[in-house]
N, C-alpha and C. Protein backbone atom coordinates (compact mmCIF):
# COMPACT_ATOMS: atom_id res chain seq x y z
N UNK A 1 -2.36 -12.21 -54.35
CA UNK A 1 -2.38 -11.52 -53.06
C UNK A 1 -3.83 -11.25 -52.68
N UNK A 2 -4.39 -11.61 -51.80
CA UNK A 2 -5.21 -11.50 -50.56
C UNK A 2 -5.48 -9.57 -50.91
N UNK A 3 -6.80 -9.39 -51.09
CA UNK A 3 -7.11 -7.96 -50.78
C UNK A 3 -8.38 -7.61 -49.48
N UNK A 4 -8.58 -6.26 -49.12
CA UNK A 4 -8.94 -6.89 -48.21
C UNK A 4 -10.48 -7.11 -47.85
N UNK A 5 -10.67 -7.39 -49.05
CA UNK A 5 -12.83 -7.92 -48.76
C UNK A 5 -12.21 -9.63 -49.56
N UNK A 6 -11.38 -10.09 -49.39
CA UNK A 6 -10.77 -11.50 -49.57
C UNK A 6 -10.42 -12.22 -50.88
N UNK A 7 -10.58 -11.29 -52.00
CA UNK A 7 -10.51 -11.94 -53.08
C UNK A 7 -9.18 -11.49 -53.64
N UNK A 8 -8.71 -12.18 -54.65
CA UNK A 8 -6.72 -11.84 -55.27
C UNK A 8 -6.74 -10.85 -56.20
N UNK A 9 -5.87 -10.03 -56.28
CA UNK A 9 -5.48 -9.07 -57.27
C UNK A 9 -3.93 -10.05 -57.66
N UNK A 10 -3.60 -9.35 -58.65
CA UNK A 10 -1.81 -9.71 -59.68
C UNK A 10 -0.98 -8.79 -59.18
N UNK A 11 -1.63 -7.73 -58.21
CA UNK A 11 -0.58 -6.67 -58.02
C UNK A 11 -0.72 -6.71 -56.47
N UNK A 12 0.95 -6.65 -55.68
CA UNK A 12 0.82 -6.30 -54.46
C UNK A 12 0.94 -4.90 -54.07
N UNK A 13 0.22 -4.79 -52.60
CA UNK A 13 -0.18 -3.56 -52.37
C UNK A 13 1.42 -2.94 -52.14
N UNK A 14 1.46 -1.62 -52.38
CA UNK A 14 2.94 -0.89 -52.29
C UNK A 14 2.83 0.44 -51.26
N UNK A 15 4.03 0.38 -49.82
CA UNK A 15 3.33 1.23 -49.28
C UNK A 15 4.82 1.94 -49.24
N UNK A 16 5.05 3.18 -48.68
CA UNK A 16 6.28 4.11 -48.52
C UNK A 16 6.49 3.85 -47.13
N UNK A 17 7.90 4.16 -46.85
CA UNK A 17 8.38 4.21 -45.64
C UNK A 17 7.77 4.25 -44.42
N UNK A 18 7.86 3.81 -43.18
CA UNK A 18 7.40 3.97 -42.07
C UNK A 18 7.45 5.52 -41.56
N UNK A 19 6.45 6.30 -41.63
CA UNK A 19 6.54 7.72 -40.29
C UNK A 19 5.99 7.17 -39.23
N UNK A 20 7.15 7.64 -38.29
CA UNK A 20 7.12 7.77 -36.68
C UNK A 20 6.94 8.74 -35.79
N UNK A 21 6.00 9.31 -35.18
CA UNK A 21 6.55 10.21 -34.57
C UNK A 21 5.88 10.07 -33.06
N UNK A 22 6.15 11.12 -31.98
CA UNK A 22 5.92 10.58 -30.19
C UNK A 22 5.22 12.06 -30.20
N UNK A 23 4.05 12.25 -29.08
CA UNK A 23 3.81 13.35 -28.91
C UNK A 23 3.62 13.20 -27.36
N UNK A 24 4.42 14.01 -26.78
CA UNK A 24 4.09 13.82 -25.48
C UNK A 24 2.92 14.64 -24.51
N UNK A 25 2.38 14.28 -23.94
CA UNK A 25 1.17 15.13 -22.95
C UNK A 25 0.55 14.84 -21.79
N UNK A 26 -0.23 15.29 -21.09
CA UNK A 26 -0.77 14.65 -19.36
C UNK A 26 -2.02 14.57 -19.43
N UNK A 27 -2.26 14.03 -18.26
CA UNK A 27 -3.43 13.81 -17.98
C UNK A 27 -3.57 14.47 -16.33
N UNK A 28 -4.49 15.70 -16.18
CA UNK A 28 -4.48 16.23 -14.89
C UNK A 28 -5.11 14.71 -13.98
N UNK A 29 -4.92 14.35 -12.80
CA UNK A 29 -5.01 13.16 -12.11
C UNK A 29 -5.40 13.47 -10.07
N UNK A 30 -5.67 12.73 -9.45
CA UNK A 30 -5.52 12.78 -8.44
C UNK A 30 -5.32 11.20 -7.94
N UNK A 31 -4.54 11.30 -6.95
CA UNK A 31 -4.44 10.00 -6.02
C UNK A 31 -5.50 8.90 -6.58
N UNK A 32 -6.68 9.27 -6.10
CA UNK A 32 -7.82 8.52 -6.31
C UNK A 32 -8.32 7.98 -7.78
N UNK A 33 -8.14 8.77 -8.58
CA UNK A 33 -8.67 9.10 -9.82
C UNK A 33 -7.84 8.09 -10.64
N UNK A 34 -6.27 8.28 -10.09
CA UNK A 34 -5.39 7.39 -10.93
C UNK A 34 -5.46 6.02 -10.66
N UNK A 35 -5.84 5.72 -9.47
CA UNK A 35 -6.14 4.03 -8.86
C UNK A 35 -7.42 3.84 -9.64
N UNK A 36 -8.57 4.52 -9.27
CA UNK A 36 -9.41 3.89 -10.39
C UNK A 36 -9.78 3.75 -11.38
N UNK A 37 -8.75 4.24 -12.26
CA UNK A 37 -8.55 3.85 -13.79
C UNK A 37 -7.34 2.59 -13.60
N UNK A 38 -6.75 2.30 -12.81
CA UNK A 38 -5.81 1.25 -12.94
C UNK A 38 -6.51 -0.09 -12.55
N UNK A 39 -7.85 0.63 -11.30
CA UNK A 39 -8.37 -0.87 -11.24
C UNK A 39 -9.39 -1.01 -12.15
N UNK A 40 -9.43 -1.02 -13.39
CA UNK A 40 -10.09 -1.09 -14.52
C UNK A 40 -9.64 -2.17 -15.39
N UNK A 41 -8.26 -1.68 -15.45
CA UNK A 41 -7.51 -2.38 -16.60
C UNK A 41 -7.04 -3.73 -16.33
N UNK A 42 -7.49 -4.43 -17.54
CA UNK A 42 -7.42 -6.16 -18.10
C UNK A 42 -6.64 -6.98 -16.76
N UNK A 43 -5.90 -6.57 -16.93
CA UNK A 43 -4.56 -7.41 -15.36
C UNK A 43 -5.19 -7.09 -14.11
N UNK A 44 -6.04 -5.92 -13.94
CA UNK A 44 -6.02 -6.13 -12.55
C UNK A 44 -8.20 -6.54 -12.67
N UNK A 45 -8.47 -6.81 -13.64
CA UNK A 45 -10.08 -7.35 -13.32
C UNK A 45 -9.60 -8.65 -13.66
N UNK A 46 -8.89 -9.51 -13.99
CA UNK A 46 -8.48 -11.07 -13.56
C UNK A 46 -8.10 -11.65 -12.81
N UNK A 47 -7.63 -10.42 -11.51
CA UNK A 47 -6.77 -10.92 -10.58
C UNK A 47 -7.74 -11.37 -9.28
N UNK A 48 -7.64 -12.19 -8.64
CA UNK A 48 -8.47 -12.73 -7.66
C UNK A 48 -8.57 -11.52 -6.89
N UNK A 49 -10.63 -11.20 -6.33
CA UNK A 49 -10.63 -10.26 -5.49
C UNK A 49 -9.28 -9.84 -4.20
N UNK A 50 -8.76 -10.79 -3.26
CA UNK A 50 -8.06 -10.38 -2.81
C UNK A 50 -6.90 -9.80 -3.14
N UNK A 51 -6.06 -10.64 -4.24
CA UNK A 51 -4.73 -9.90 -4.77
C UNK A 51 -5.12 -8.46 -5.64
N UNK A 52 -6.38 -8.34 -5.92
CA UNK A 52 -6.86 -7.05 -6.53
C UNK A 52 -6.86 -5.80 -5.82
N UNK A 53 -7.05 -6.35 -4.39
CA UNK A 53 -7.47 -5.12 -3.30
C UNK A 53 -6.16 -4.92 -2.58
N UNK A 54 -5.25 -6.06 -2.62
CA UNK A 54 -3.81 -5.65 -2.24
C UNK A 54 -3.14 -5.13 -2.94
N UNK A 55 -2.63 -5.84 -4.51
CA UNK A 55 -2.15 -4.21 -5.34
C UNK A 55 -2.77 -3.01 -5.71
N UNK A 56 -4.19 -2.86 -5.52
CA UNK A 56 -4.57 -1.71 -5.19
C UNK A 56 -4.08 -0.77 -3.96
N UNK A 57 -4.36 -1.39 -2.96
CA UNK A 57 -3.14 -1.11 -1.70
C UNK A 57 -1.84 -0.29 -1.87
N UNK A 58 -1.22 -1.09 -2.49
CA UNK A 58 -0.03 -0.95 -2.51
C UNK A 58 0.41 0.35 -3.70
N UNK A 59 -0.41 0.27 -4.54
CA UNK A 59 -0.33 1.82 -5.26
C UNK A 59 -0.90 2.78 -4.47
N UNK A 60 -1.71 2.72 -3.84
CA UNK A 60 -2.47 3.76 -2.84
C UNK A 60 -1.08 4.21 -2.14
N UNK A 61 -0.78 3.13 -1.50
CA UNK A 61 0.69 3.59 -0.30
C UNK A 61 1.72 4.36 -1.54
N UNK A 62 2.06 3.87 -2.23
CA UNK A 62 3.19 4.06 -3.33
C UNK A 62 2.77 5.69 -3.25
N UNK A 63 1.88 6.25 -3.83
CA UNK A 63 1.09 7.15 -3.89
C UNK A 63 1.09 8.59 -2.69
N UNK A 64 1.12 8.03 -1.91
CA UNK A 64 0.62 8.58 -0.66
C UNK A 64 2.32 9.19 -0.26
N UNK A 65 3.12 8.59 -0.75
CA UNK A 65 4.65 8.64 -0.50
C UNK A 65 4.75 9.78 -1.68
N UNK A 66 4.27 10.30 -2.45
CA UNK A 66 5.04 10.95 -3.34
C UNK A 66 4.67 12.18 -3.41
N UNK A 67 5.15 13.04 -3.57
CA UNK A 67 4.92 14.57 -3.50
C UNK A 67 4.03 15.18 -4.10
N UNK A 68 3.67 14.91 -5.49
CA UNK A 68 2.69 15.12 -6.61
C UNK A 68 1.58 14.70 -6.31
N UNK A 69 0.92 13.41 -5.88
CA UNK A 69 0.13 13.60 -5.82
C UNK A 69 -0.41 13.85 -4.30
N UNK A 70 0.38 13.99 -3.33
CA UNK A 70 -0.18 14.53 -2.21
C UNK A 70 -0.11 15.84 -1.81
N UNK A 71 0.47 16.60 -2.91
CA UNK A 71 -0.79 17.98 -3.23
C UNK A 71 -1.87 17.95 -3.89
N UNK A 72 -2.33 17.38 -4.12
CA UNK A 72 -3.67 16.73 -4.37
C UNK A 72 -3.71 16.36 -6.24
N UNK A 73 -3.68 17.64 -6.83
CA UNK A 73 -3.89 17.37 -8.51
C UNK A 73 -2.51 17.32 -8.64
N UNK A 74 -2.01 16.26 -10.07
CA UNK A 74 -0.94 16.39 -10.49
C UNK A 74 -1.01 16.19 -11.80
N UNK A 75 -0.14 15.87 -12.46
CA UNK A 75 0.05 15.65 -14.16
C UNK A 75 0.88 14.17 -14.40
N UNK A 76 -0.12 13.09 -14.63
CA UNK A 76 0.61 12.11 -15.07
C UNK A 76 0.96 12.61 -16.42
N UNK A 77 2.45 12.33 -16.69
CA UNK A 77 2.89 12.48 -18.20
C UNK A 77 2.50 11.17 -18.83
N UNK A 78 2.26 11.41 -20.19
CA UNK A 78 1.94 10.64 -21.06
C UNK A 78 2.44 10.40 -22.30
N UNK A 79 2.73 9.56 -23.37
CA UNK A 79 3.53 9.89 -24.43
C UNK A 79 2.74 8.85 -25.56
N UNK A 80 2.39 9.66 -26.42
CA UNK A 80 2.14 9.01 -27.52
C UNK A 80 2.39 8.61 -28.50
N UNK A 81 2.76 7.05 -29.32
CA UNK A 81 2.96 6.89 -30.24
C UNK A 81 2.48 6.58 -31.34
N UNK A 82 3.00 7.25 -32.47
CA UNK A 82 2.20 6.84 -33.53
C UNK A 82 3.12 6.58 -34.68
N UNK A 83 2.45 5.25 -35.75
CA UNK A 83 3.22 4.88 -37.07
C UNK A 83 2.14 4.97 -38.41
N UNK A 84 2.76 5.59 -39.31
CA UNK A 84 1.95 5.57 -40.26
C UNK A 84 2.47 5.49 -41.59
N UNK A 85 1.91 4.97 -42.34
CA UNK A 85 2.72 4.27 -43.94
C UNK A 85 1.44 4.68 -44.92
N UNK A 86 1.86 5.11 -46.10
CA UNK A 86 1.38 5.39 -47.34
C UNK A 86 1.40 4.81 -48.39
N UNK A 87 -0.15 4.62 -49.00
CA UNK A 87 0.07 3.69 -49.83
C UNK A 87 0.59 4.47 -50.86
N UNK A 88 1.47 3.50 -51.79
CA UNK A 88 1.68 4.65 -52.86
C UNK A 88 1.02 4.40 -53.95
């Protein structure tokens, strides 16, 4: 077995059960604030300038329709996951 600076051991590594657990929490946000963290992310800096500035658009409108954030601050919820295993 493969260790991990690349050389073999006779013994494989032994780990305990999977822990799971979710923690949920927000992020205070505004209209604005939340579009430009979305036009950040991987999918929308590949997308041709124009289709970039139209689904930008279109979350703006999405946005503009919803109650939360057109009181200005709101709370995107958020949920976190996490897995963790022990070696034994």
């Amino acid at each position: 077995m493969a260790t991990r600076g690349g050389g073999q051991t006779g013994v494989a590594a032994r780990f305990g059960s999977p822990e799971q657990a979710e923690f949920p929490h927000g992020q205070r946000r505004t209209a604005d604030s939340l579009v430009a963290t979305i036009a950040t992310r991987a999918g929308m800096l590949v997308m041709p300038e124009q289709e970039q500035q139209a689904t930008l658009s279109r979350i703006r409108a999405f946005l503009a329709g919803r109650p939360e954030p057109a009181r200005g601050e709101f709370t995107l919820p958020m949920l976190t996951g996490v897995l963790r295993v022990r070696r034994l």
